[in-house]
Protein backbone atom coordinates (compact mmCIF):
# COMPACT_ATOMS: atom_id res chain seq x y z
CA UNK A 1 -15.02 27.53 -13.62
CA UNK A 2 -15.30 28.47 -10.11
CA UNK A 3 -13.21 26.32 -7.62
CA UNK A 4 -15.62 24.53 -5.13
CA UNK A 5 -18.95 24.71 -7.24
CA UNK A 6 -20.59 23.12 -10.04
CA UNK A 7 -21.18 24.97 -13.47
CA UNK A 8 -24.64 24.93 -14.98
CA UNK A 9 -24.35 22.26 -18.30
CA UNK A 10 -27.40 20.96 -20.25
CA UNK A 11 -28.83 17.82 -19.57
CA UNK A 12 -30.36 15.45 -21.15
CA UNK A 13 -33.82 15.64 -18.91
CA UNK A 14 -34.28 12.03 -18.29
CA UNK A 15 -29.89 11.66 -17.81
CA UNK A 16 -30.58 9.38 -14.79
CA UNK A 17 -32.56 6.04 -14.25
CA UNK A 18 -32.22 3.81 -11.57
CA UNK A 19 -32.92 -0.31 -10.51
CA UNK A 20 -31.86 -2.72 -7.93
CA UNK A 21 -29.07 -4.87 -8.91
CA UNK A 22 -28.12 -8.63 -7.71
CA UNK A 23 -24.71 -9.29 -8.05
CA UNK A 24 -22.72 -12.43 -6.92
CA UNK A 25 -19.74 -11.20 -5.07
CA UNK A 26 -17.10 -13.39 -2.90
CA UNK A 27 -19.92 -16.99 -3.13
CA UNK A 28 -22.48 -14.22 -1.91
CA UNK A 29 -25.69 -12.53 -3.10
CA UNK A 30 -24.85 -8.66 -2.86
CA UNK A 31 -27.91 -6.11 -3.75
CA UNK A 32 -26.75 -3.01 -4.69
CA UNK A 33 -28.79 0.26 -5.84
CA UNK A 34 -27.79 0.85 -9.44
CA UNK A 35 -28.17 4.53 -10.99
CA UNK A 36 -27.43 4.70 -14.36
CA UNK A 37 -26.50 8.57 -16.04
CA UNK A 38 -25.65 10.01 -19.20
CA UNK A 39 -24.13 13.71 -19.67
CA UNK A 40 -24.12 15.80 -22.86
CA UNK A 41 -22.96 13.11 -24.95
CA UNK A 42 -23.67 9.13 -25.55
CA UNK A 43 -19.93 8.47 -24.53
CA UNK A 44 -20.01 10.38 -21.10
CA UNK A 45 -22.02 7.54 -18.91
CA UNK A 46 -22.32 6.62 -15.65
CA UNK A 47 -23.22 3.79 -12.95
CA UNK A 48 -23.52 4.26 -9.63
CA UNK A 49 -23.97 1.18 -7.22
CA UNK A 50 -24.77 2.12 -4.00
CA UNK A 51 -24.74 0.46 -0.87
CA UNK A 52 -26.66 1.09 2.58
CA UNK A 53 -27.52 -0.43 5.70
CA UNK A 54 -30.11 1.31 7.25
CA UNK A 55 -30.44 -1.01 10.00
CA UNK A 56 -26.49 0.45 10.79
CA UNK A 57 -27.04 4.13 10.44
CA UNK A 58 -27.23 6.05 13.96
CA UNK A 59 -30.06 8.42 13.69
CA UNK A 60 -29.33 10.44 9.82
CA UNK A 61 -27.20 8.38 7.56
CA UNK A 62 -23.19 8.32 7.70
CA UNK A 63 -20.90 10.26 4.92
CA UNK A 64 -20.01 7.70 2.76
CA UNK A 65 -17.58 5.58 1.81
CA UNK A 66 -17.21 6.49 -1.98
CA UNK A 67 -14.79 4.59 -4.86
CA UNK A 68 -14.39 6.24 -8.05
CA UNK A 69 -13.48 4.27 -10.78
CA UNK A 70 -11.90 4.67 -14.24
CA UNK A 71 -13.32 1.66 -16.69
CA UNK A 72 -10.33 -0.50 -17.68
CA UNK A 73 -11.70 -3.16 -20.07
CA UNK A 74 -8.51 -4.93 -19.60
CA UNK A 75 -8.44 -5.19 -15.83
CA UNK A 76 -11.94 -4.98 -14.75
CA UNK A 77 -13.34 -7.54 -16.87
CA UNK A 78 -10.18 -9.43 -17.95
CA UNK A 79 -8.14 -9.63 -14.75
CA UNK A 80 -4.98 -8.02 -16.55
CA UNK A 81 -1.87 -7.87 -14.20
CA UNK A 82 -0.40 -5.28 -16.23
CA UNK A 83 -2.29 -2.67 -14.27
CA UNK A 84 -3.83 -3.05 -10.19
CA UNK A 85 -7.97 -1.93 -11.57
CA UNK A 86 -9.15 -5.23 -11.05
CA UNK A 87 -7.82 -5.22 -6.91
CA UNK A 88 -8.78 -1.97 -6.86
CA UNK A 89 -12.46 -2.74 -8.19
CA UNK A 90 -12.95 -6.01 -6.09
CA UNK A 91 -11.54 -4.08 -2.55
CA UNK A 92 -14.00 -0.82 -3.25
CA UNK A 93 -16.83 -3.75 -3.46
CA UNK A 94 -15.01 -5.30 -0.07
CA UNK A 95 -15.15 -2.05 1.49
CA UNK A 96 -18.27 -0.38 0.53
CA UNK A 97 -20.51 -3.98 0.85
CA UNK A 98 -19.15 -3.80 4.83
CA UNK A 99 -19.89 0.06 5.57
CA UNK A 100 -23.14 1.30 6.43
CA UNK A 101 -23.13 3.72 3.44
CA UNK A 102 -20.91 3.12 0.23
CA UNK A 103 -20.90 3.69 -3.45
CA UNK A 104 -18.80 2.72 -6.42
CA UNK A 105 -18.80 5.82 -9.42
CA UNK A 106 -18.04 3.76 -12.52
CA UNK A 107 -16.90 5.80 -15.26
CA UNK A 108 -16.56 3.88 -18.24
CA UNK A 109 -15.18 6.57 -20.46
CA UNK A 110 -11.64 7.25 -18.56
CA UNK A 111 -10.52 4.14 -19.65
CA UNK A 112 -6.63 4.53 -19.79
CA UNK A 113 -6.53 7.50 -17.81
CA UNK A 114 -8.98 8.99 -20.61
CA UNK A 115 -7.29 7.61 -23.84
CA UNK A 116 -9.64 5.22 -25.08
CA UNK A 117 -8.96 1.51 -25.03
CA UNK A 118 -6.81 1.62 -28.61
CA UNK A 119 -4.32 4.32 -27.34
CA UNK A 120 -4.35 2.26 -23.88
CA UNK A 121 -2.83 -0.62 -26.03
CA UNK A 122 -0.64 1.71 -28.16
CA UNK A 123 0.53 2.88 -25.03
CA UNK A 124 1.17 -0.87 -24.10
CA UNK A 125 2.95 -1.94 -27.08
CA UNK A 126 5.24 0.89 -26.45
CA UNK A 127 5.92 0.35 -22.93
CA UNK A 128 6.97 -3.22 -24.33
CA UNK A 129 9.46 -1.21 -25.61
CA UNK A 130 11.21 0.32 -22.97
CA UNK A 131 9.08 3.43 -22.15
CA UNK A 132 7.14 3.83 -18.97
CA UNK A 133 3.11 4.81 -18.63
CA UNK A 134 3.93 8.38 -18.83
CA UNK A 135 6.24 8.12 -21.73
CA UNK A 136 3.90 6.50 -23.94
CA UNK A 137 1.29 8.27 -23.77
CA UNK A 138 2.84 11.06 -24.69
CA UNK A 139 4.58 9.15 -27.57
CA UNK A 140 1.14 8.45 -28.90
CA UNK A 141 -0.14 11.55 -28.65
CA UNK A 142 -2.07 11.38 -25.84
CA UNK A 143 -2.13 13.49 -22.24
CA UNK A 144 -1.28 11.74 -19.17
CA UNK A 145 -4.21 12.03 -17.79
CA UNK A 146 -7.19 13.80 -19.75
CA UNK A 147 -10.12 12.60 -17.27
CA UNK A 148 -12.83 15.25 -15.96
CA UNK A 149 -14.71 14.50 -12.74
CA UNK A 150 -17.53 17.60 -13.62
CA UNK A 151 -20.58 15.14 -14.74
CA UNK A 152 -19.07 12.44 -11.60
CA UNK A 153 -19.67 15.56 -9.52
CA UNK A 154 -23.08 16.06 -10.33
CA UNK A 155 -23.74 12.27 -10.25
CA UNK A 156 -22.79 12.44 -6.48
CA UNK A 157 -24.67 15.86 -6.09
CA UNK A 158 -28.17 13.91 -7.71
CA UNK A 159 -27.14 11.16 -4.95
CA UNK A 160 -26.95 13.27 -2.23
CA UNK A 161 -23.70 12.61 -1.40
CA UNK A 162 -21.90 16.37 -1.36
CA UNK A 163 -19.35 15.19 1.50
CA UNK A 164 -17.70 11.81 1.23
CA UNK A 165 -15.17 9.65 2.26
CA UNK A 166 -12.48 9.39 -0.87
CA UNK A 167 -10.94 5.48 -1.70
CA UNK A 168 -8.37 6.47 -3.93
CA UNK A 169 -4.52 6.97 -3.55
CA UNK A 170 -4.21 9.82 -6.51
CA UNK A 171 -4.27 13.27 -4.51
CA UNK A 172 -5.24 14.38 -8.00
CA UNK A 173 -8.50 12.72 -8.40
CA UNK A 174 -9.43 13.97 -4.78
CA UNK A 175 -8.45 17.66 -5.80
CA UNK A 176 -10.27 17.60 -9.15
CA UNK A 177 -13.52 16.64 -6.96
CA UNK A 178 -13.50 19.53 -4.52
CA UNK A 179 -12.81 22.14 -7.21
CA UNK A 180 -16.20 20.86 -8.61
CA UNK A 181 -17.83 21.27 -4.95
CA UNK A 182 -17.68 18.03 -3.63
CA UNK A 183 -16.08 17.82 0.34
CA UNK A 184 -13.41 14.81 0.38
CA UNK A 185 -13.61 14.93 4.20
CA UNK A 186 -10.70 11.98 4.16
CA UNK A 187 -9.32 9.75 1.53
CA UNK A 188 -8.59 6.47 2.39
CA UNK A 189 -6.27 4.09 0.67
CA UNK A 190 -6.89 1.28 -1.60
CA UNK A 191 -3.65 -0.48 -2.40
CA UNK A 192 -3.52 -3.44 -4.48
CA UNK A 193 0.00 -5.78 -4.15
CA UNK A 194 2.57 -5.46 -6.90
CA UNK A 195 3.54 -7.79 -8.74
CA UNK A 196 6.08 -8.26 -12.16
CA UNK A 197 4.33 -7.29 -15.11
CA UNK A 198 3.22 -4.08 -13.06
CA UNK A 199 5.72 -3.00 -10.98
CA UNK A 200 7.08 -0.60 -13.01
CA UNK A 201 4.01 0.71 -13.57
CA UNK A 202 2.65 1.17 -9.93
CA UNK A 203 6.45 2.56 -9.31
CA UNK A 204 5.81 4.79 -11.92
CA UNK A 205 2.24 6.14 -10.86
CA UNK A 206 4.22 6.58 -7.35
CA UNK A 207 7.20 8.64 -8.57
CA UNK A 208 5.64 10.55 -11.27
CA UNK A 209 1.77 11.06 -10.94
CA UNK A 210 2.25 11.57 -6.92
CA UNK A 211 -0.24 8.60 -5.49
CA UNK A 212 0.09 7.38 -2.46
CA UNK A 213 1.16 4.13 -2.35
């Protein structure tokens, strides 16, 4: 693959649909765009909710604001504190409801980095043990860190939203999105307090995966 452009991949032809979407967020009503997408297979799916003010933009709209997030079943919908997704999840919402222009990419098949949910808690039973996120998943077999951003790329593309502003503290994640052509004009951090049942782990993201936190 060329760096900085998007390779041509079939589709399915309808691989996008799109609603509004009501959500309750902080006691308040918060209407989001939703755009839903599938790539070549049923596993590799996508929501988009997308936020804009058009009242806010000054003349053509803003770049914006853009969160893109891995699924973690046991963060994002059970408030785990062995990992920071669920911080993460609520400030993107923070952030991107109070910008003119923001979206959140919700990737529901990079759970655990890309694992799947049952090597996630392999992983976790083995970091009971001693070893840290790293360490385990390559004790079960696993890369540390098997997610692609190529079908998250063309969701953005389809959104028109080629340049955007990057939440994220993994340099990685912003790289893999500008070798598939998307501009990270800046990438702004979202960082999520430690606390004892994930310390090690945010320590370990720091030291050995290279975010910025």
């Amino acid at each position: 693959m060329k760096s900085g452009t998007l390779t041509s991949v079939k589709l399915p032809a309808d691989w996008s649909v799109e609603t509004i979407l009501p959500i309750e967020f902080q006691g308040q009503e918060l209407m989001l765009e939703a755009h839903a997408y599938r790539g070549e297979t049923d596993e590799e799916q996508i929501l988009a909710l997308v936020h804009r003010d058009a009242a806010k933009f000054n003349g053509s709209a803003p770049i914006p604001v853009v969160r893109v997030h891995s699924g973690c079943v046991t963060g994002d919908i059970f408030h785990s504190l062995r990992c920071d997704c669920y911080q993460q999840l609520q400030a993107a919402l923070k952030i991107i409801s109070d910008v003119p222009y923001g979206a959140i990419i919700y990737v529901p098949y990079h759970e655990g980095r890309g694992i799947g949910l049952f090597k996630k808690i392999q992983a976790y039973a083995l970091q009971d043990q001693g070893l840290d996120t790293v360490e385990a998943n390559i004790e079960v077999g696993a890369p540390i860190d098997s997610r692609d951003y190529g079908l998250t790329a063309r969701v953005l593309a389809d959104l028109e939203m080629p340049e955007i502003k990057l939440l994220s503290n993994n340099p990685a994640k912003e790289q893999a999105l500008k070798s598939h052509g998307i501009r990270v004009v800046e990438r702004l951090p979202i960082v999520a307090l430690p606390n004892k049942f994930n310390e090690r782990y945010l320590e370990t993201k720091r030291a050995r995966m290279a975010h910025k936190l």
